[in-house]
PDB file of N, CA and C in Angstrom:
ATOM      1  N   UNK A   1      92.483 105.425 143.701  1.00  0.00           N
ATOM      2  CA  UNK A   1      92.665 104.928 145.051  1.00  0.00           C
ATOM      3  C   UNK A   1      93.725 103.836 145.027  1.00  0.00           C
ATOM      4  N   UNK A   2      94.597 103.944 146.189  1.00  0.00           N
ATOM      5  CA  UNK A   2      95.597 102.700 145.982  1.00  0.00           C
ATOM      6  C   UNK A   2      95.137 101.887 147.195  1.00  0.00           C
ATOM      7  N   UNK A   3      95.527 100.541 147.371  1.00  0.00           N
ATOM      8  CA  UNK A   3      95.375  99.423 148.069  1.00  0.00           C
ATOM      9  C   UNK A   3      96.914  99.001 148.663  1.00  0.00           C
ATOM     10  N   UNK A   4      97.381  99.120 149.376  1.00  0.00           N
ATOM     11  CA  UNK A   4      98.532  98.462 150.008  1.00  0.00           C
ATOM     12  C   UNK A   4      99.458  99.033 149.373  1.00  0.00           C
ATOM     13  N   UNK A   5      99.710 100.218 148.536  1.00  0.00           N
ATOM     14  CA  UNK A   5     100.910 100.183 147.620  1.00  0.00           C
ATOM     15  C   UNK A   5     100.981  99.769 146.357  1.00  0.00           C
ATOM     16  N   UNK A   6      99.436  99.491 145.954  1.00  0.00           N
ATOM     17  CA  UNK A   6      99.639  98.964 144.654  1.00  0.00           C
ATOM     18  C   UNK A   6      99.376  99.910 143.859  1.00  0.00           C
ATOM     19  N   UNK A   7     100.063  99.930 142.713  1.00  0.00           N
ATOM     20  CA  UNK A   7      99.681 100.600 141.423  1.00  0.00           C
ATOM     21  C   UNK A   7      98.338 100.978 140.782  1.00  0.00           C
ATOM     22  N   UNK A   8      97.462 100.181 141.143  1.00  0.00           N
ATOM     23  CA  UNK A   8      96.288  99.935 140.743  1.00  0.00           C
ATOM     24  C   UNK A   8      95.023 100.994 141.054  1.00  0.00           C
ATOM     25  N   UNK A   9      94.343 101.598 140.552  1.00  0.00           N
ATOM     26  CA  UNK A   9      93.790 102.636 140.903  1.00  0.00           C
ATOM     27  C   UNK A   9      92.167 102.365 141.383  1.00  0.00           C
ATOM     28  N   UNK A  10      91.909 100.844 140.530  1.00  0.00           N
ATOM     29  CA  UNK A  10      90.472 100.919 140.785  1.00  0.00           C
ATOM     30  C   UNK A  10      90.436  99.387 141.502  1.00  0.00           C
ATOM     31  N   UNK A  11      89.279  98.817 142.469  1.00  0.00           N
ATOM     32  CA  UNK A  11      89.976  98.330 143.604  1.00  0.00           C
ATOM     33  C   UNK A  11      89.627  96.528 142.758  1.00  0.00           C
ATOM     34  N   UNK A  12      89.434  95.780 143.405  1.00  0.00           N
ATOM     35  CA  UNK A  12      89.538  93.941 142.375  1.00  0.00           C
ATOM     36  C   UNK A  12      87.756  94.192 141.639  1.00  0.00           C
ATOM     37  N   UNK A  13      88.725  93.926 140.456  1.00  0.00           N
ATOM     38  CA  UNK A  13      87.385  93.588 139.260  1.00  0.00           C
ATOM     39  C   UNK A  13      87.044  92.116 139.454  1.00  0.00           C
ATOM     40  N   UNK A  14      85.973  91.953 138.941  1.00  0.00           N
ATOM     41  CA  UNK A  14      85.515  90.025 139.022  1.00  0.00           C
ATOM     42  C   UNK A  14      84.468  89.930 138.218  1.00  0.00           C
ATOM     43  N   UNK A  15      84.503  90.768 137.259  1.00  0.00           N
ATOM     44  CA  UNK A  15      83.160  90.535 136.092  1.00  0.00           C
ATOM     45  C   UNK A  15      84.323  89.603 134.889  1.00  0.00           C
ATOM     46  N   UNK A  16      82.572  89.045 134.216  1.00  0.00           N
ATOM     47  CA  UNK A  16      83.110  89.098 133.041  1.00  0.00           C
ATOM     48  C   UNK A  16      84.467  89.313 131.739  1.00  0.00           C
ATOM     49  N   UNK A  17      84.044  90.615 131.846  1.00  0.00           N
ATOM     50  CA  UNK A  17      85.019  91.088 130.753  1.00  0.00           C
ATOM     51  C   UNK A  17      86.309  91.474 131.368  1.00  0.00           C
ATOM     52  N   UNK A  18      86.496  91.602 132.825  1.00  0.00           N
ATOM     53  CA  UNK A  18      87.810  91.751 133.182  1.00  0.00           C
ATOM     54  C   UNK A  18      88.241  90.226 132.944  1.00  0.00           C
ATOM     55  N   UNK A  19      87.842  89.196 132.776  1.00  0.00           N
ATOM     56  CA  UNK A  19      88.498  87.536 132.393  1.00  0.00           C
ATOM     57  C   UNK A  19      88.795  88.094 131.336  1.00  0.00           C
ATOM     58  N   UNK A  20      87.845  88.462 130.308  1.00  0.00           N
ATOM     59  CA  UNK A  20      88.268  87.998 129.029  1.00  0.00           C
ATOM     60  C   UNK A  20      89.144  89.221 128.449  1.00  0.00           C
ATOM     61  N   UNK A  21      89.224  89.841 129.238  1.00  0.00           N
ATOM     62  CA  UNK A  21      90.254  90.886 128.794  1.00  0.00           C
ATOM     63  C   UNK A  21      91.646  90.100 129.497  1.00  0.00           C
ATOM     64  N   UNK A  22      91.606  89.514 130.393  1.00  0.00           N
ATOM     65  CA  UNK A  22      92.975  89.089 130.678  1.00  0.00           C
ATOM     66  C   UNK A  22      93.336  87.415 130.055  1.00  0.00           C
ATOM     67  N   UNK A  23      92.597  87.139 129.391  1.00  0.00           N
ATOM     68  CA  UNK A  23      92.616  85.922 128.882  1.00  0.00           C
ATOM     69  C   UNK A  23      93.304  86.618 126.739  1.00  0.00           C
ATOM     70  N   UNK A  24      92.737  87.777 126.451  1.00  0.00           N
ATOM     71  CA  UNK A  24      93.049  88.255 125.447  1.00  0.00           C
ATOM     72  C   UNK A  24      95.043  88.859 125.858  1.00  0.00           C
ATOM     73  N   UNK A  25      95.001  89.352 126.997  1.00  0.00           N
ATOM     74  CA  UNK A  25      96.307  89.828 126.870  1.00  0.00           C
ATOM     75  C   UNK A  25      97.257  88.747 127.509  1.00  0.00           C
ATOM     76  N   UNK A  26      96.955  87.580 127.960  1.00  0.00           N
ATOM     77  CA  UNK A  26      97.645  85.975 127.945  1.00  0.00           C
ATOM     78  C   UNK A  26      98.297  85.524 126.828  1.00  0.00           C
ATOM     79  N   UNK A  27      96.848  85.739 125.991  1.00  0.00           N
ATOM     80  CA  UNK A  27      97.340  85.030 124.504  1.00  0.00           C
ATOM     81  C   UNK A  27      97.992  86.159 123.593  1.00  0.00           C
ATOM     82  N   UNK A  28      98.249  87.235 123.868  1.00  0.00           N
ATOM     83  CA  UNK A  28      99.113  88.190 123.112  1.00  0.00           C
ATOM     84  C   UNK A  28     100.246  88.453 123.734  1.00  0.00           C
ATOM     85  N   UNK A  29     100.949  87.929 124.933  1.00  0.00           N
ATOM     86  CA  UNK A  29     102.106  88.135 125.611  1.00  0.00           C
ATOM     87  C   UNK A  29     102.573  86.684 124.952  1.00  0.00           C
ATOM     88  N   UNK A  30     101.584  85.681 125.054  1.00  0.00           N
ATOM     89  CA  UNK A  30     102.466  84.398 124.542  1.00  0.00           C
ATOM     90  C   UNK A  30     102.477  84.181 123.098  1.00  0.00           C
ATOM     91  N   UNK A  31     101.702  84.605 122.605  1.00  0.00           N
ATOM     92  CA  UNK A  31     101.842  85.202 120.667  1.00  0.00           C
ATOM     93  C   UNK A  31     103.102  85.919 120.576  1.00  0.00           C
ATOM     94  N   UNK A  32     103.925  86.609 121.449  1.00  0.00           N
ATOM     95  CA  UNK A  32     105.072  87.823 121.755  1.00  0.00           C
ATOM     96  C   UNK A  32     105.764  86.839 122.006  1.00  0.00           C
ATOM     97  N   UNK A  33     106.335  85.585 122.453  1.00  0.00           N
ATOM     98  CA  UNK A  33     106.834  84.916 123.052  1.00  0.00           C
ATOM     99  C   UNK A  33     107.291  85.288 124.524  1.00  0.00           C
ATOM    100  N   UNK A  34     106.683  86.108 124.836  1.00  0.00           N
ATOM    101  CA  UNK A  34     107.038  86.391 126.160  1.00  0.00           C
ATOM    102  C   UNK A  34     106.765  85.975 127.643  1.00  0.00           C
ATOM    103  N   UNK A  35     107.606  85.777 128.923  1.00  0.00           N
ATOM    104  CA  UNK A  35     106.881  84.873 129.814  1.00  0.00           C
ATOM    105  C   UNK A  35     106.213  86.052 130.674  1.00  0.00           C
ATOM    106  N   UNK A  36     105.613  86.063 131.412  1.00  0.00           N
ATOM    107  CA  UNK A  36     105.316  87.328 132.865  1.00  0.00           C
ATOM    108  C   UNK A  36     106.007  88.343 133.506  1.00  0.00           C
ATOM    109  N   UNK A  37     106.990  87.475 133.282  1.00  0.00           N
ATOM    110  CA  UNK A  37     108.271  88.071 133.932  1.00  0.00           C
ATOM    111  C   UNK A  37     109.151  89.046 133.045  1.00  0.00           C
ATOM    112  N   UNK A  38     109.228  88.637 131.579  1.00  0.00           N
ATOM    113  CA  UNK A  38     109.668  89.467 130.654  1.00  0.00           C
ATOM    114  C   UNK A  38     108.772  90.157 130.234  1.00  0.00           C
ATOM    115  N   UNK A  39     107.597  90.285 129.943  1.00  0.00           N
ATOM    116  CA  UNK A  39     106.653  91.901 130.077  1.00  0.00           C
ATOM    117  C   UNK A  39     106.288  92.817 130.689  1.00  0.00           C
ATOM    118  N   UNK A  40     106.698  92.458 132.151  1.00  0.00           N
ATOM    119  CA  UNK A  40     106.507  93.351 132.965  1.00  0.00           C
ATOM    120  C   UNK A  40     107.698  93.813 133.465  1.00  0.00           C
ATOM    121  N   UNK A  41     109.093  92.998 133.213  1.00  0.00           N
ATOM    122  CA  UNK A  41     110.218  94.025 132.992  1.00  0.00           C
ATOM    123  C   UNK A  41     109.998  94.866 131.977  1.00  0.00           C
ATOM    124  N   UNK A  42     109.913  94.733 130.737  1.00  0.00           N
ATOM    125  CA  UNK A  42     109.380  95.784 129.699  1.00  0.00           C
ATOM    126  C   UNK A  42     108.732  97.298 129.907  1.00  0.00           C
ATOM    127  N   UNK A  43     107.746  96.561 130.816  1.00  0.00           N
ATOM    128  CA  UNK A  43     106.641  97.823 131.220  1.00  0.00           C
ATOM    129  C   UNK A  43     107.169  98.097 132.785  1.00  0.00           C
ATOM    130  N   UNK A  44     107.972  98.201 133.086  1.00  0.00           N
ATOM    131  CA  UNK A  44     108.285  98.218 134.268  1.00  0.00           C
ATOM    132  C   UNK A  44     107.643  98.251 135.554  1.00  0.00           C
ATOM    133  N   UNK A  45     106.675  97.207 135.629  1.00  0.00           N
ATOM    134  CA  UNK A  45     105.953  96.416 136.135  1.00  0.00           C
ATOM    135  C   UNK A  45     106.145  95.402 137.202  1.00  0.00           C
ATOM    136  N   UNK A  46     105.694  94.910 137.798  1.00  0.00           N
ATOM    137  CA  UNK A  46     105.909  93.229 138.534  1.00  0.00           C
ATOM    138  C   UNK A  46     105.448  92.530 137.853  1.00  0.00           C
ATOM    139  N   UNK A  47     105.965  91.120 137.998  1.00  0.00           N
ATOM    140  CA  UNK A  47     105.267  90.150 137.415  1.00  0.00           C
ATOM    141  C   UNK A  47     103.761  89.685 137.736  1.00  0.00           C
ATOM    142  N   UNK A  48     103.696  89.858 139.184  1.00  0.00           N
ATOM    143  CA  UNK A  48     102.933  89.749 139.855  1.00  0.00           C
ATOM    144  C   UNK A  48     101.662  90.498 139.397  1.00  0.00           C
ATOM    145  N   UNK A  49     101.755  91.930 138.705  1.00  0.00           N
ATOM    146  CA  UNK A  49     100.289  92.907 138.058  1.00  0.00           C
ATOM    147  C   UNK A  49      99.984  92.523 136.991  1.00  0.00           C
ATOM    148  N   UNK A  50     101.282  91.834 136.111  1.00  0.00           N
ATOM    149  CA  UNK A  50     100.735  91.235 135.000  1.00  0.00           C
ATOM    150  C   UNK A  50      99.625  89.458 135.048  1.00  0.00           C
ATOM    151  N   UNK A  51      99.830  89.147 136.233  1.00  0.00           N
ATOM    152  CA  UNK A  51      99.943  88.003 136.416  1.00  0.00           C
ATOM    153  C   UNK A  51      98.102  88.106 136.685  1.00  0.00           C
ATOM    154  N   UNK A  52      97.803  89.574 137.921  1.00  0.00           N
ATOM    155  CA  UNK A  52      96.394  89.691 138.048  1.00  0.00           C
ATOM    156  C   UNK A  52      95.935  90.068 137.219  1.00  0.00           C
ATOM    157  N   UNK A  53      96.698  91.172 136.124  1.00  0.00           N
ATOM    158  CA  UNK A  53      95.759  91.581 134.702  1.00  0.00           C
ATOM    159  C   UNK A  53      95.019  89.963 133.958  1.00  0.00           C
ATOM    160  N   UNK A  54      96.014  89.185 133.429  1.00  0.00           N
ATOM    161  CA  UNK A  54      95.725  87.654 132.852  1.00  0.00           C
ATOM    162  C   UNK A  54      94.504  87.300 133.616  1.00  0.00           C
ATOM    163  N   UNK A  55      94.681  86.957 135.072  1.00  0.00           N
ATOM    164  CA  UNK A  55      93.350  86.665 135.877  1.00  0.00           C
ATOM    165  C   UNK A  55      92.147  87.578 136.268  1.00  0.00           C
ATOM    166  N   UNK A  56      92.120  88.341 135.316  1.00  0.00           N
ATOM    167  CA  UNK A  56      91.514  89.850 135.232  1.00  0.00           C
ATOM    168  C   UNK A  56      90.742  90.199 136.839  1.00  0.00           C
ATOM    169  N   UNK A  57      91.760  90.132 137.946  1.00  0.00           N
ATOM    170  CA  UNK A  57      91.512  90.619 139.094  1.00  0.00           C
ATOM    171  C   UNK A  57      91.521  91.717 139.014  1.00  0.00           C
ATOM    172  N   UNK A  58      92.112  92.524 137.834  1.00  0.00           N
ATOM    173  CA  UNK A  58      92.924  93.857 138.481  1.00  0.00           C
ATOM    174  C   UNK A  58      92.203  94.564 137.280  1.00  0.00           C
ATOM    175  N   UNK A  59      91.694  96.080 137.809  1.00  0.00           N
ATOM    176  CA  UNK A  59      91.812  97.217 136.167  1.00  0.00           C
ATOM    177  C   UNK A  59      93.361  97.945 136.134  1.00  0.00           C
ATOM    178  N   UNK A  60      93.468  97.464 134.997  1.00  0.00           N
ATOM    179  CA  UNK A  60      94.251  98.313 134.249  1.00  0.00           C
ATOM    180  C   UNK A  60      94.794 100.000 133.647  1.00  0.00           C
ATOM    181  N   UNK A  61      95.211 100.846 134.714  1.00  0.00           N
ATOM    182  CA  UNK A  61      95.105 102.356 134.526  1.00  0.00           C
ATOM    183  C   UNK A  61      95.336 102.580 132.956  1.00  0.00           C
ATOM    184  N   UNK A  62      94.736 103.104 132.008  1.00  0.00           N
ATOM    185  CA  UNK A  62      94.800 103.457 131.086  1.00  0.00           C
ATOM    186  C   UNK A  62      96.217 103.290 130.484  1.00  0.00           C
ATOM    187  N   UNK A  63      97.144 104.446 130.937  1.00  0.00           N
ATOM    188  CA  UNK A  63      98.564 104.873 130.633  1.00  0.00           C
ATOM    189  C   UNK A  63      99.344 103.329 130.638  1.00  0.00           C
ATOM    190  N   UNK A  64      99.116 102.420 131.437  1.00  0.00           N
ATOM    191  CA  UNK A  64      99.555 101.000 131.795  1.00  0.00           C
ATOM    192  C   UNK A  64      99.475 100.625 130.354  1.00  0.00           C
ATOM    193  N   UNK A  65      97.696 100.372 130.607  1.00  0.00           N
ATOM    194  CA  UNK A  65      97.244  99.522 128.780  1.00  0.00           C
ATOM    195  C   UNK A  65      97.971 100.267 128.124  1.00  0.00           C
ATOM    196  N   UNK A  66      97.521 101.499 127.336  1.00  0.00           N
ATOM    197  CA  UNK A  66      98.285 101.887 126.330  1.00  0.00           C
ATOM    198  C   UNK A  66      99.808 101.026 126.272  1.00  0.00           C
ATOM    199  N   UNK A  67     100.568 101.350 127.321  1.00  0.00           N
ATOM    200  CA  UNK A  67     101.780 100.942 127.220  1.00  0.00           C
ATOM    201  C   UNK A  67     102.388  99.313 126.913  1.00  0.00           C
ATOM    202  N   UNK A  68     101.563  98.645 127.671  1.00  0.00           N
ATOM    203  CA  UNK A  68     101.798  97.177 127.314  1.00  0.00           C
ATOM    204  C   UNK A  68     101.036  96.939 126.062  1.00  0.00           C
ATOM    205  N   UNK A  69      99.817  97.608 125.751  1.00  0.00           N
ATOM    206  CA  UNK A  69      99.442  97.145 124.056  1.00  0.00           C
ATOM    207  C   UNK A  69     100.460  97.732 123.277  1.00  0.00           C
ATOM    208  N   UNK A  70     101.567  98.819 123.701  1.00  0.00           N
ATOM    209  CA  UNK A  70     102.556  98.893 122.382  1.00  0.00           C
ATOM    210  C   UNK A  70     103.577  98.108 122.296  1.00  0.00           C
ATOM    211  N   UNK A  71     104.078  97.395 123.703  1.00  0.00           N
ATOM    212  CA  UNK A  71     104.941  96.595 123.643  1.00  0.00           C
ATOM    213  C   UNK A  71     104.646  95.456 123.048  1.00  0.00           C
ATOM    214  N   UNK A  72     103.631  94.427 123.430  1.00  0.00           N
ATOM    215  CA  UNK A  72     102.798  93.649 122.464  1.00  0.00           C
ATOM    216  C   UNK A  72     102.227  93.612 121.017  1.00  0.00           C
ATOM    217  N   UNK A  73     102.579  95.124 120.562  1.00  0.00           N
ATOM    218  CA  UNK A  73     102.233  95.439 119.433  1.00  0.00           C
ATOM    219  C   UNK A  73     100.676  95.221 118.747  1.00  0.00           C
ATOM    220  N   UNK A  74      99.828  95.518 119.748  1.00  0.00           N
ATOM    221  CA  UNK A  74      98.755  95.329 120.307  1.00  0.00           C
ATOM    222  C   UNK A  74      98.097  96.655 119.902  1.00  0.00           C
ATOM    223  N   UNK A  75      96.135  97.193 119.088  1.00  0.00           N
ATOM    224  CA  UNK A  75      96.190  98.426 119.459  1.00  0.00           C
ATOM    225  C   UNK A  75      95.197  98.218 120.680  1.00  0.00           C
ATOM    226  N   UNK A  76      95.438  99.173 122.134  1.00  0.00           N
ATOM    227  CA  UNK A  76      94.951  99.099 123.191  1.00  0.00           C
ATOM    228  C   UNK A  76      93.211  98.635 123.299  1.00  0.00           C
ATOM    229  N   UNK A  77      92.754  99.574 121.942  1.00  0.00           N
ATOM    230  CA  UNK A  77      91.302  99.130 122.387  1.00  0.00           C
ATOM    231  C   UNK A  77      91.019  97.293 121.958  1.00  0.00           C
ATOM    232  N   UNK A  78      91.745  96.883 121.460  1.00  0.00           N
ATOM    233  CA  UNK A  78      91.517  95.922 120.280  1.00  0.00           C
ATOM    234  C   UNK A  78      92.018  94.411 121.810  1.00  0.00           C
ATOM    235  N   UNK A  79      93.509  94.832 122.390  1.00  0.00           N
ATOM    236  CA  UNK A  79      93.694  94.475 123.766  1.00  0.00           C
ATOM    237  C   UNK A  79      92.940  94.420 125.026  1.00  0.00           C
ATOM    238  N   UNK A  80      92.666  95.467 125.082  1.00  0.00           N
ATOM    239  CA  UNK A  80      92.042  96.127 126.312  1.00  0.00           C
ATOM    240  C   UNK A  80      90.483  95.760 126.685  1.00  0.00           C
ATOM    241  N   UNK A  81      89.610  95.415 125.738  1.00  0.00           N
ATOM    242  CA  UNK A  81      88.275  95.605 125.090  1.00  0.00           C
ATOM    243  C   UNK A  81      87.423  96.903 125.281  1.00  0.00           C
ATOM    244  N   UNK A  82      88.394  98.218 125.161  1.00  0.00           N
ATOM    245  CA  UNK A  82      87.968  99.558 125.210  1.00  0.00           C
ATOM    246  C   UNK A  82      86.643  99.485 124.100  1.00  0.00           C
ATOM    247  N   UNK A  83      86.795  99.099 123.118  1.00  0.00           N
ATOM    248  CA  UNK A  83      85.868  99.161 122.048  1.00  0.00           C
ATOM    249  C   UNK A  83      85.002  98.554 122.790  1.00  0.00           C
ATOM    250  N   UNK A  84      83.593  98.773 121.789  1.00  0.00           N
ATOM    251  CA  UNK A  84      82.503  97.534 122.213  1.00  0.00           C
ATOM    252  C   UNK A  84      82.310  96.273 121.582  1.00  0.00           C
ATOM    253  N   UNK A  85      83.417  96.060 120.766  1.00  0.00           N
ATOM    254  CA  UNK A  85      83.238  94.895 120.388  1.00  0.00           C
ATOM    255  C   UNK A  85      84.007  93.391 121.428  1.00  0.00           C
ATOM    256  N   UNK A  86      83.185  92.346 121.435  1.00  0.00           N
ATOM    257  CA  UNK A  86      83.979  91.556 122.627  1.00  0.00           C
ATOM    258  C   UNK A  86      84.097  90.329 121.725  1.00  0.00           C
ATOM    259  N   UNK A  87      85.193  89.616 122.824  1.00  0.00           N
ATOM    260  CA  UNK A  87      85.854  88.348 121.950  1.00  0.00           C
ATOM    261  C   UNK A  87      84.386  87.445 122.137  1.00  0.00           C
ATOM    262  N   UNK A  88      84.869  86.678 121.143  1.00  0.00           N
ATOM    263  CA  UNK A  88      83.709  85.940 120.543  1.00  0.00           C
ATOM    264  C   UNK A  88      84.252  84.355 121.144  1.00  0.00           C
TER     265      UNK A  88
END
């Protein structure tokens, strides 16, 4: 489902693990030295989706993750918290 035009398929997350999933891919864009603006040119993105991923407003369509965990050099589940293991 889209919302206004957005990319986004599933509509605002506000749990938990959508924070700490965007708090994990914060600290791996800035481990990258990269600012918002230069990863989501990368992924050809807005700054703005990367900006709600960090504030884990937003889910992430699969094909997206995959893609920014390779640019980050990231593996997606390990990024993403696809696995069941969660940050500690």
């Amino acid at each position: 489902m889209r919302f206004g035009g957005c990319p986004y398929r599933d509509a605002t997350v506000t749990d938990g693990r959508a924070r700490i999933r965007g708090r994990r891919l914060a600290q791996a864009r800035q481990a990258a030295g990269l600012t918002q603006a230069q990863l989501a040119d990368l992924a050809s993105v807005t700054y703005q989706e990367i900006s709600h991923d960090e504030a884990g407003r937003r889910q992430r369509p699969i094909d997206r993750a995959i893609q920014i965990a390779e640019i980050l050099g990231w593996d997606v589940q390990e990024l993403w918290g696809i696995s069941d293991r969660e940050e500690k």
